[in-house]
C-alpha atoms as a PDB file:
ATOM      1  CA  UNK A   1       0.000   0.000   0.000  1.00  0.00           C
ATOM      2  CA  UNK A   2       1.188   3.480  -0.796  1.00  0.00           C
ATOM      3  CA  UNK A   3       2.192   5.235   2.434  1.00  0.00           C
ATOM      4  CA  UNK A   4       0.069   8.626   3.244  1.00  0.00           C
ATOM      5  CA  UNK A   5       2.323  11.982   2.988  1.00  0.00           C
ATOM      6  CA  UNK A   6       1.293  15.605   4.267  1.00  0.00           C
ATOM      7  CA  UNK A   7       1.996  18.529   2.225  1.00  0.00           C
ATOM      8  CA  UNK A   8       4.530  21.112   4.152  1.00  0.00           C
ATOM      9  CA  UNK A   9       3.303  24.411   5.435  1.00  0.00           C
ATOM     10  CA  UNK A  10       5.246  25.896   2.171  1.00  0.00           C
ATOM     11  CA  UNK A  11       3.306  23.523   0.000  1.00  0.00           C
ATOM     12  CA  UNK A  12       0.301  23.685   1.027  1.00  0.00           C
ATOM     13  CA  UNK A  13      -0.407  27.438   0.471  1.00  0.00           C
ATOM     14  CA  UNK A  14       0.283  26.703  -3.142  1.00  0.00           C
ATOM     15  CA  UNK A  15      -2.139  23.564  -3.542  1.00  0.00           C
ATOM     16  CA  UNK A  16      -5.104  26.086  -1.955  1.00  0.00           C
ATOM     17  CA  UNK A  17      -4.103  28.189  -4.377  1.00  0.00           C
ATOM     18  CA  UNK A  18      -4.439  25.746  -7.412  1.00  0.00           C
ATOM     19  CA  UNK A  19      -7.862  24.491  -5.923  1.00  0.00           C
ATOM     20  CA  UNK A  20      -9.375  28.019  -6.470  1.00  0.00           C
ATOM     21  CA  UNK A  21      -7.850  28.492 -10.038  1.00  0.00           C
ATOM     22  CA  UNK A  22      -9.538  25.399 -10.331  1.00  0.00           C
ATOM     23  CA  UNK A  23     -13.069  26.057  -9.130  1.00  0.00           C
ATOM     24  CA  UNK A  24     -12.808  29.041 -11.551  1.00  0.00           C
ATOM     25  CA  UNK A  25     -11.805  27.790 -14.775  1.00  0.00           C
ATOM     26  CA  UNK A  26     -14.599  24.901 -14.388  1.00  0.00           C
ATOM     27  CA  UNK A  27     -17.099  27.316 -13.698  1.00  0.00           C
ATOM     28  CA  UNK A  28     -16.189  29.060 -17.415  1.00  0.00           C
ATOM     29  CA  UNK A  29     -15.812  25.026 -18.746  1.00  0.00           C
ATOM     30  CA  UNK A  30     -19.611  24.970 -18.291  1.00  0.00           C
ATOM     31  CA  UNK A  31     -20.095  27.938 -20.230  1.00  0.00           C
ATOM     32  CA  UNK A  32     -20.411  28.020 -23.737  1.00  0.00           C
ATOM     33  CA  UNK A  33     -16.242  29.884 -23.588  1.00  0.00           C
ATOM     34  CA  UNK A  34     -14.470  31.020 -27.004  1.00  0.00           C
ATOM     35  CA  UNK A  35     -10.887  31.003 -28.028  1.00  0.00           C
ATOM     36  CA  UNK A  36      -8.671  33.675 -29.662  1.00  0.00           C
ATOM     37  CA  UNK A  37      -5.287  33.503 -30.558  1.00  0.00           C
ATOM     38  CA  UNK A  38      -2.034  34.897 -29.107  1.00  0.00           C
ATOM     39  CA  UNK A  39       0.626  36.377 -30.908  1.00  0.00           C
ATOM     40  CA  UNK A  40       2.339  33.025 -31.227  1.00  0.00           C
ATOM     41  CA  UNK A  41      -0.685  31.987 -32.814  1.00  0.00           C
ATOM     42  CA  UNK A  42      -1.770  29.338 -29.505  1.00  0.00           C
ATOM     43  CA  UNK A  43      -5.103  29.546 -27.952  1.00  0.00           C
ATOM     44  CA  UNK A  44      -6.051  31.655 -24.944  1.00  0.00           C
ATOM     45  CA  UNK A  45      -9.490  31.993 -23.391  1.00  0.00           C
ATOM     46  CA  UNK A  46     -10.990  33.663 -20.539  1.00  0.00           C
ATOM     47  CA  UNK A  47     -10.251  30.952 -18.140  1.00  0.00           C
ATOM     48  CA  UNK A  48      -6.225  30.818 -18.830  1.00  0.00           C
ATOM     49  CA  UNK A  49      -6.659  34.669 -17.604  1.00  0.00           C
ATOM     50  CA  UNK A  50      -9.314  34.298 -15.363  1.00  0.00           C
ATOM     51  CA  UNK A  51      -6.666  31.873 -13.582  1.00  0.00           C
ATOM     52  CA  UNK A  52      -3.500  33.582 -13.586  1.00  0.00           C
ATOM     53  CA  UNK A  53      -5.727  36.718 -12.290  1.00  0.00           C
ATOM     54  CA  UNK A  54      -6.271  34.576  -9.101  1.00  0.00           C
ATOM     55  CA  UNK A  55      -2.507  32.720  -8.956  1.00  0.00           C
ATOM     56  CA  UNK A  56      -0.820  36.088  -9.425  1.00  0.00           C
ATOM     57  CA  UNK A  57      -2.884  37.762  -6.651  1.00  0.00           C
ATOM     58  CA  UNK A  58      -2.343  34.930  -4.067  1.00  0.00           C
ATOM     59  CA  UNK A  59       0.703  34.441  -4.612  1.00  0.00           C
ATOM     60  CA  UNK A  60       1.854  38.129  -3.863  1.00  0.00           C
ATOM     61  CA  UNK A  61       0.084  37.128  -0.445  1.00  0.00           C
ATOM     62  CA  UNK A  62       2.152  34.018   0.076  1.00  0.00           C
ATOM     63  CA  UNK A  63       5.630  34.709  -1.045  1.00  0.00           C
ATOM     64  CA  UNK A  64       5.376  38.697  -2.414  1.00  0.00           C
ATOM     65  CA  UNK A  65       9.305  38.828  -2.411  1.00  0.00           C
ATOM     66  CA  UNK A  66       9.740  35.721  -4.986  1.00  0.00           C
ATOM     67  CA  UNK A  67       9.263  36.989  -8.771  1.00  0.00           C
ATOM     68  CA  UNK A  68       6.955  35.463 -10.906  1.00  0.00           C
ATOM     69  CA  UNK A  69       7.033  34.142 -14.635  1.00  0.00           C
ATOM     70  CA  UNK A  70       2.944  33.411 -15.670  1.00  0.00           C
ATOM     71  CA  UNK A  71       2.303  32.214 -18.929  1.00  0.00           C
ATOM     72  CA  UNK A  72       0.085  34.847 -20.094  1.00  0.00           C
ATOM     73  CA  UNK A  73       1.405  37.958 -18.507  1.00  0.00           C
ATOM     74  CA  UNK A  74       4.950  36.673 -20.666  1.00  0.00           C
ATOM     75  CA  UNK A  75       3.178  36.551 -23.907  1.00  0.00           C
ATOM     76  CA  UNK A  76       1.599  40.374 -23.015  1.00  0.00           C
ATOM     77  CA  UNK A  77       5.671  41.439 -22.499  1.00  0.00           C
ATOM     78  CA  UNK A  78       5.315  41.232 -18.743  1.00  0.00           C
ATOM     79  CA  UNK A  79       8.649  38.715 -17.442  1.00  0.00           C
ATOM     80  CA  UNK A  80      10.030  40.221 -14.121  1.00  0.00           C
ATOM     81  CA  UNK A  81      13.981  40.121 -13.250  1.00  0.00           C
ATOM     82  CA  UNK A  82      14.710  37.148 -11.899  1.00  0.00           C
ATOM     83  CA  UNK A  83      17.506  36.163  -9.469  1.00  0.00           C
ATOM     84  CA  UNK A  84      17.950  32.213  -7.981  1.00  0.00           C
ATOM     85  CA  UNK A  85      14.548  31.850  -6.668  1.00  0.00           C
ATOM     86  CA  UNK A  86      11.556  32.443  -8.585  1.00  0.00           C
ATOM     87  CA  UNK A  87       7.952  31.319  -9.437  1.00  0.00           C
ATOM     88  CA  UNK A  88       7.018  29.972 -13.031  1.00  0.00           C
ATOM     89  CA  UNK A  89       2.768  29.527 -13.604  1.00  0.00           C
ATOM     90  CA  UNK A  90       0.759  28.174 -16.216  1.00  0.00           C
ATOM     91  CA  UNK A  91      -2.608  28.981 -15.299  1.00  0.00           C
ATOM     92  CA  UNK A  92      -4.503  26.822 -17.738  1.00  0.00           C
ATOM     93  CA  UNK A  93      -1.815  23.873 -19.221  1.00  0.00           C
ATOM     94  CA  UNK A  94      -3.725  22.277 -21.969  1.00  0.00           C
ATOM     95  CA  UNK A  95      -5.629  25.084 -23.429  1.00  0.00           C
ATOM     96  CA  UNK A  96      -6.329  22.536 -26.708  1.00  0.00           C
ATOM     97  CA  UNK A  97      -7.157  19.900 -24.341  1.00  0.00           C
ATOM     98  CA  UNK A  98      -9.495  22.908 -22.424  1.00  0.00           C
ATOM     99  CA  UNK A  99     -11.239  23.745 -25.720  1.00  0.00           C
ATOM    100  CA  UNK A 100     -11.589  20.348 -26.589  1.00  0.00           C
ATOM    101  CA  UNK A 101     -13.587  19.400 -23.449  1.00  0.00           C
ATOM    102  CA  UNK A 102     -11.514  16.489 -22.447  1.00  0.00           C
ATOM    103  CA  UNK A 103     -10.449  17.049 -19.293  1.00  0.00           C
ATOM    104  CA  UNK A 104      -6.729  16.710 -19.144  1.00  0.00           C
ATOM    105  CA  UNK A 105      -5.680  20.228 -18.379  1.00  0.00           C
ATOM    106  CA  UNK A 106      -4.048  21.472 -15.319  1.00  0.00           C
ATOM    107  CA  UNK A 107      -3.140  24.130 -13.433  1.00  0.00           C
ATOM    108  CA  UNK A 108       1.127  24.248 -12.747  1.00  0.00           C
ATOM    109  CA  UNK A 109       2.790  26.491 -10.259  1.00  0.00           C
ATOM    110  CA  UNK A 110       6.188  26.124  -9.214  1.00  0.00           C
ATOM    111  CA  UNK A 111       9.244  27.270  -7.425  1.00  0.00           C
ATOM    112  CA  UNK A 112      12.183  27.224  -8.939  1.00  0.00           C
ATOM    113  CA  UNK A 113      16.209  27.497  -6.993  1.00  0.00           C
ATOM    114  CA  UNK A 114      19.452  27.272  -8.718  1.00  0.00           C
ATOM    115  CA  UNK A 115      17.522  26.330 -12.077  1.00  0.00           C
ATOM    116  CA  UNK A 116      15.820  23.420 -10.214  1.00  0.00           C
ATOM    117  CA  UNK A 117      12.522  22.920 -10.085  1.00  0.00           C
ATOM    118  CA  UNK A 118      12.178  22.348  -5.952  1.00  0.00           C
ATOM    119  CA  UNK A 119       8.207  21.928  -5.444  1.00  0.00           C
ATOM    120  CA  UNK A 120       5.133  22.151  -7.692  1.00  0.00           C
ATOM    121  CA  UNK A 121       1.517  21.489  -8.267  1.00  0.00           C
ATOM    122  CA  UNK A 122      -0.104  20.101 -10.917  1.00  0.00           C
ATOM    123  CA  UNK A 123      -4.242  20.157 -10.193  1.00  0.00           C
ATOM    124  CA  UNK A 124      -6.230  18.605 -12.856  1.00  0.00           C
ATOM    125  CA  UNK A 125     -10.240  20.544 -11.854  1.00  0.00           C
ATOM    126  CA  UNK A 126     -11.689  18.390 -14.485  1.00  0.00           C
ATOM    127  CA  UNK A 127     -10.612  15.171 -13.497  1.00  0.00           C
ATOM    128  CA  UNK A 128     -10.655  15.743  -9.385  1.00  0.00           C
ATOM    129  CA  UNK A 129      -6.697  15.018  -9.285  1.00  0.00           C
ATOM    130  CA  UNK A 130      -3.727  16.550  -8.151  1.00  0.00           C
ATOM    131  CA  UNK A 131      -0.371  15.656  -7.710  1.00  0.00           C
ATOM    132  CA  UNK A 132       1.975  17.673  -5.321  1.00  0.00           C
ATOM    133  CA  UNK A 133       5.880  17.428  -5.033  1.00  0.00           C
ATOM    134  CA  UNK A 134       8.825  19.052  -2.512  1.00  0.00           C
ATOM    135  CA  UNK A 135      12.659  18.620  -2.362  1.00  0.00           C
ATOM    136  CA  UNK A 136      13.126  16.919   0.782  1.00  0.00           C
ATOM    137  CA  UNK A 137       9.570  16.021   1.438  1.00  0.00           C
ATOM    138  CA  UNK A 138       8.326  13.826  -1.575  1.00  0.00           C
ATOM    139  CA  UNK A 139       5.463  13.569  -3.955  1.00  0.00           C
ATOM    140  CA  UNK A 140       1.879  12.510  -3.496  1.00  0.00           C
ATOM    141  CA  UNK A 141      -1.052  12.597  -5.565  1.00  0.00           C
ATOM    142  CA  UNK A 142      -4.431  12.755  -3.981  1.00  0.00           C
ATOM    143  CA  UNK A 143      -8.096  13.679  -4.965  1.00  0.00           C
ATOM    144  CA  UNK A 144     -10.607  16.924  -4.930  1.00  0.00           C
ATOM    145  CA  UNK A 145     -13.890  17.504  -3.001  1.00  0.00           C
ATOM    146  CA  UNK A 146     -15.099  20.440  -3.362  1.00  0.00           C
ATOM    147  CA  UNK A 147     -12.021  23.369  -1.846  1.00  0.00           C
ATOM    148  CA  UNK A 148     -10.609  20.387  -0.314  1.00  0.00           C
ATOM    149  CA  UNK A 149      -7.912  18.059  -1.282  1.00  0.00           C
ATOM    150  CA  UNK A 150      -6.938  15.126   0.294  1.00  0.00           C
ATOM    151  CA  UNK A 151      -6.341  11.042   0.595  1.00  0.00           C
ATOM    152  CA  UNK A 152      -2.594  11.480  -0.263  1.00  0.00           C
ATOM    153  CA  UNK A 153      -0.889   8.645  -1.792  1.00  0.00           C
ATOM    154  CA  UNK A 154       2.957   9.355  -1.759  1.00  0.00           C
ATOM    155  CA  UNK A 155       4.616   8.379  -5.235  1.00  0.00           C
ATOM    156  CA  UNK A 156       7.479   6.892  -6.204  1.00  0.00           C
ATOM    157  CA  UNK A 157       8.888   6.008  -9.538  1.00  0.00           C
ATOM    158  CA  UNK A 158       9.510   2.440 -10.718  1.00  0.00           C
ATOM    159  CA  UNK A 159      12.295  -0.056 -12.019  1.00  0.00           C
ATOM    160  CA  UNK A 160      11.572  -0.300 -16.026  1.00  0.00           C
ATOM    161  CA  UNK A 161       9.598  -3.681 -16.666  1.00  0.00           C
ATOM    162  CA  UNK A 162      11.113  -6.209 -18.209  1.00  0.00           C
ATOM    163  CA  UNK A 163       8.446  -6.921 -21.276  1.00  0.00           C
ATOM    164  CA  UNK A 164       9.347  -2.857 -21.785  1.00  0.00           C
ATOM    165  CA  UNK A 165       8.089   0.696 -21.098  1.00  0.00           C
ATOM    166  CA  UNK A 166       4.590   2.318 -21.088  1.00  0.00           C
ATOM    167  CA  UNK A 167       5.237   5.486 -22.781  1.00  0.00           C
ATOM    168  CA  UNK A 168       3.170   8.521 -22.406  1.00  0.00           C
ATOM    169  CA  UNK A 169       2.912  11.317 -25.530  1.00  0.00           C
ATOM    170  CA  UNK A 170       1.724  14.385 -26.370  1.00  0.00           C
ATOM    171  CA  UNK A 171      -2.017  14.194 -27.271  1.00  0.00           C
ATOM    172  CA  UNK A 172      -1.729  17.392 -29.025  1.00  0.00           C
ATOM    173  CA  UNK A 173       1.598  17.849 -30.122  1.00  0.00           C
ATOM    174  CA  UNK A 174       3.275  13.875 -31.666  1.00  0.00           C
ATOM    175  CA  UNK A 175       6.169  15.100 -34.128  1.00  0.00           C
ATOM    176  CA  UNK A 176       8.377  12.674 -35.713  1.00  0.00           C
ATOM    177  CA  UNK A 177      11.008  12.671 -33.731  1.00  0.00           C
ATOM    178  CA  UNK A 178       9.157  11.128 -30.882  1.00  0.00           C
ATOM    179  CA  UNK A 179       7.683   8.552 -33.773  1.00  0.00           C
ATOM    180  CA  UNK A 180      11.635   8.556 -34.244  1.00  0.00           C
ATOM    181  CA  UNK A 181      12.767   8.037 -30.465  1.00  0.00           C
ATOM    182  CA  UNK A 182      10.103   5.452 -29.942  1.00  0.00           C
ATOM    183  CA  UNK A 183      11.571   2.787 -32.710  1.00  0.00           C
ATOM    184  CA  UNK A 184      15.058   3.118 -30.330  1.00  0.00           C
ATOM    185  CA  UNK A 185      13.458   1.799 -26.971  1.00  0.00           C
ATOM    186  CA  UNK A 186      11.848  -1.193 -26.075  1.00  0.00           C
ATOM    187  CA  UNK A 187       8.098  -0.466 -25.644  1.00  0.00           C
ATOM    188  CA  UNK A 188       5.314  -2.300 -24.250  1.00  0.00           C
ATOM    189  CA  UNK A 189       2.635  -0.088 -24.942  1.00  0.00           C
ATOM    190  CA  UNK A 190       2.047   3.862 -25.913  1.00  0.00           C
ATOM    191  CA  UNK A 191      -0.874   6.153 -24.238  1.00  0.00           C
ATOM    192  CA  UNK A 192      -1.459  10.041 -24.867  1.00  0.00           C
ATOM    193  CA  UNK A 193      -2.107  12.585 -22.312  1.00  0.00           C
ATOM    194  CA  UNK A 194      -2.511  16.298 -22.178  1.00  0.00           C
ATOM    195  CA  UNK A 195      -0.838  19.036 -20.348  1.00  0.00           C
ATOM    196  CA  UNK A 196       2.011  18.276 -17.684  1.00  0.00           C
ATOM    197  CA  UNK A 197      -0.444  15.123 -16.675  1.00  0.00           C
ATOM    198  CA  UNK A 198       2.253  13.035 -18.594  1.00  0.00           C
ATOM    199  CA  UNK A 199       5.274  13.899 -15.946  1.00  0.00           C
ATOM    200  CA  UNK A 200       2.869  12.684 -13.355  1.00  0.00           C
ATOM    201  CA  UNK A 201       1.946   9.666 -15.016  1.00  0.00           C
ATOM    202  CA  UNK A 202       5.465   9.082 -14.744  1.00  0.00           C
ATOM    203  CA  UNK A 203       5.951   9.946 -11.013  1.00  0.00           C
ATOM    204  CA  UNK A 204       2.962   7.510  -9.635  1.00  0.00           C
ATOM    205  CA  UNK A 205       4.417   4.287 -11.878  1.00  0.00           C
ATOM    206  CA  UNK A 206       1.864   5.008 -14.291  1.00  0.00           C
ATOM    207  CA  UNK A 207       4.239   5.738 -17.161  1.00  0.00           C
ATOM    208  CA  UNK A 208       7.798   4.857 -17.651  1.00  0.00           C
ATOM    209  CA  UNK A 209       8.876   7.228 -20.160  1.00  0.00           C
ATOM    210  CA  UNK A 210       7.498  10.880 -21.810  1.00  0.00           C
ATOM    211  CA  UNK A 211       9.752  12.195 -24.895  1.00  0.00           C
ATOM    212  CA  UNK A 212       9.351  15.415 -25.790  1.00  0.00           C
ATOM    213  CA  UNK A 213      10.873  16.989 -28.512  1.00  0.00           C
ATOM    214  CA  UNK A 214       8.915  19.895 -29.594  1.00  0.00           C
ATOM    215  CA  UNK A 215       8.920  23.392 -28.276  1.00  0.00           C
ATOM    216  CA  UNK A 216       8.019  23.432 -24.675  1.00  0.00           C
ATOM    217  CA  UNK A 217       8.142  26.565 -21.911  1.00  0.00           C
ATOM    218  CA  UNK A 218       9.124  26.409 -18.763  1.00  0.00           C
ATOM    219  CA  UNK A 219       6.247  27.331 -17.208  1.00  0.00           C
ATOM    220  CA  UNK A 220       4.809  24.096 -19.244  1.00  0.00           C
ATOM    221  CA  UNK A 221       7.230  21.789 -17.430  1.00  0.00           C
ATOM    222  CA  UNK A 222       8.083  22.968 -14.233  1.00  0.00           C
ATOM    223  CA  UNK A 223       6.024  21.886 -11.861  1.00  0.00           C
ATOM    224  CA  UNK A 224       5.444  18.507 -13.072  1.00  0.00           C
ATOM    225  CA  UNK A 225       8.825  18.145 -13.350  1.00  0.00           C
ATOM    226  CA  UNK A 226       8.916  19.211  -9.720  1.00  0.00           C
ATOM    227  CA  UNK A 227       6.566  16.600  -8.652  1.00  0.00           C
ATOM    228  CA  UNK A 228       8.905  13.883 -10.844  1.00  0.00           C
ATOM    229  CA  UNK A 229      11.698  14.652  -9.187  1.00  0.00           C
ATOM    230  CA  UNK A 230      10.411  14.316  -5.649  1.00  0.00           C
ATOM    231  CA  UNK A 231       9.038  10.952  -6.617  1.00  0.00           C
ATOM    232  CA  UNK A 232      12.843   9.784  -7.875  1.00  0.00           C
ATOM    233  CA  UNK A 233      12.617  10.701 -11.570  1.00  0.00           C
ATOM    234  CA  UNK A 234      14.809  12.363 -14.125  1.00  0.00           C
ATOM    235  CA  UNK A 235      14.323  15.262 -16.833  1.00  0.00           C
ATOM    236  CA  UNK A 236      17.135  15.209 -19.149  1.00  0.00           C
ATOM    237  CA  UNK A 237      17.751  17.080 -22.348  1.00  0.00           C
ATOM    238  CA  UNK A 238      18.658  15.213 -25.566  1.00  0.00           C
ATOM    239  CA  UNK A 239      22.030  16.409 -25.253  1.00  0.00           C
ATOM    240  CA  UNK A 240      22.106  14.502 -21.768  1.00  0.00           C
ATOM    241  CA  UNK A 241      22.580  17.558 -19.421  1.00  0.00           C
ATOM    242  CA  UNK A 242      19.580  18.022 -16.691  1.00  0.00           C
ATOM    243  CA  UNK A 243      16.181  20.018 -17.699  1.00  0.00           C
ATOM    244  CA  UNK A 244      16.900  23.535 -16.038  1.00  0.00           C
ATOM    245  CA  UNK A 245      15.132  26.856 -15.765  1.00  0.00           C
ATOM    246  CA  UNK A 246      16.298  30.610 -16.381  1.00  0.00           C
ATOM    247  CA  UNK A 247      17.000  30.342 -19.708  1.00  0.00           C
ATOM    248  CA  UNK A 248      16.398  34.407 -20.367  1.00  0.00           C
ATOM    249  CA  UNK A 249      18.741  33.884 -23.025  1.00  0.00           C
ATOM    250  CA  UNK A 250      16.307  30.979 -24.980  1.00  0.00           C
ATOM    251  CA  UNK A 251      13.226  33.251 -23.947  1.00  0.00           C
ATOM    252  CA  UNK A 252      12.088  30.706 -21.473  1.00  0.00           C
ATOM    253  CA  UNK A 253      11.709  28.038 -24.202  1.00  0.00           C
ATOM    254  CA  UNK A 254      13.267  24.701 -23.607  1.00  0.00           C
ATOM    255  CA  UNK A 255      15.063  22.459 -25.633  1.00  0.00           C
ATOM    256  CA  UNK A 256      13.992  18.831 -26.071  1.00  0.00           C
ATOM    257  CA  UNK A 257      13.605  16.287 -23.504  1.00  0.00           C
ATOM    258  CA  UNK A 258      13.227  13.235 -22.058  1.00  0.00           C
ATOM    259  CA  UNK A 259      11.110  12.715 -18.286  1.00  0.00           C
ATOM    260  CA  UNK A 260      12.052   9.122 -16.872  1.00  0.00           C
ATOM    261  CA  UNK A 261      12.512   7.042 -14.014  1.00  0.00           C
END
């Protein structure tokens, strides 16, 4: 049996904060929403803003010294100076899989030191889960009542089977490089997923492996990257180094990856 695991007084704050994103953007899912299109040409609708309105606000409550990076106030030309210790938000992860109406979006927020991710939160509204991970305290996923979240399963990622991996992909974005990658491992079976659901799919032994080799940000990654590495996973790049954050210099973009065990 999974053990139970308590969120820190640090973490905690943040998953609160997640729940009422949450509560908002479902309340515009039931509404008949529209889409327009950024100036990178990706969707945005009222509840991305709706939800970064509410993130941004409590988070200047919880930790107002720590900068913030939020998806949508980036694309508007809003990115703060940053120094080793910052915030990066995606207030709606998944926007296609939003619009869609399939339920695998999520809200991220995360804290990033030193270019690590060190804890994040990944709350899927739609699908009443959320997964949580800490440096130095470890990952759990748990489910949604309501403004409460609870029954806390810690996670922990596992040995790669035998008969081969269980690789989770993009539902939205499958290039051929990850068609590519996939004819160089062994794999047992392949599943899609939206949003940063896939790193957690990874962290509870659900997955074994999630390639991705197009154009992420890192407010796209973090925090589920957060929650894989308290669970005992890996981010790498396909040049080998570690996945890490900062990159002014790349415009927050990140170069191609590969989340594992």
């Amino acid at each position: 049996m999974p053990r139970s695991i308590t969120p820190s007084p640090r973490m905690q704050p943040l998953i609160d904060l997640s729940i009422i994103a949450g509560r908002e953007i479902m309340a515009i899912y039931a509404t008949d929403f529209s889409a327009k299109a950024k100036g990178d040409l990706t969707p945005v609708t009222e509840a991305d803003e709706a939800a970064e309105r509410i993130i941004l606000a409590g988070l200047a409550k919880v930790e107002a010294a720590i900068p913030v990076i939020s998806e949508e106030a980036a694309a508007a030309g809003r990115i703060p100076e940053i120094s080793a210790r910052f915030f990066l938000v995606d207030p709606l992860d998944g926007t296609k899989e939003f619009i869609s109406r399939n339920g695998e979006f999520t809200v991220n927020i995360a804290l990033v030191e030193d270019g690590t991710p060190i804890l994040g939160v990944v709350y899927a509204p739609a699908l009443k889960r959320i997964f949580w991970g800490e440096r130095g305290v470890g990952a759990a996923q748990g489910t949604t009542d309501g403004d409460v979240a609870g029954n806390w399963k810690a996670l922990g990622v596992r040995s790669l089977p035998a008969e081969g991996a269980t690789v989770v992909a993009s539902r939205s974005h499958r290039d051929q490089a990850t068609e590519d990658y996939l004819k160089s491992v062994k794999v047992k079976s392949i599943c899609s997923a939206g949003s940063s659901l896939k790193f957690c799919l990874v962290a509870a032994a659900e997955a074994d492996l999630y390639p991705r080799f197009g154009r992420t940000m890192e407010w796209d990654t973090a925090a589920g990257h957060a929650v894989l590495l308290a669970a005992g996973g890996k981010v790498l790049t396909v040049d080998g180094p570690v996945l890490s954050y900062g990159k002014r210099a790349r415009g927050y973009d990140n170069p191609g990856f590969i989340a594992s065990a």
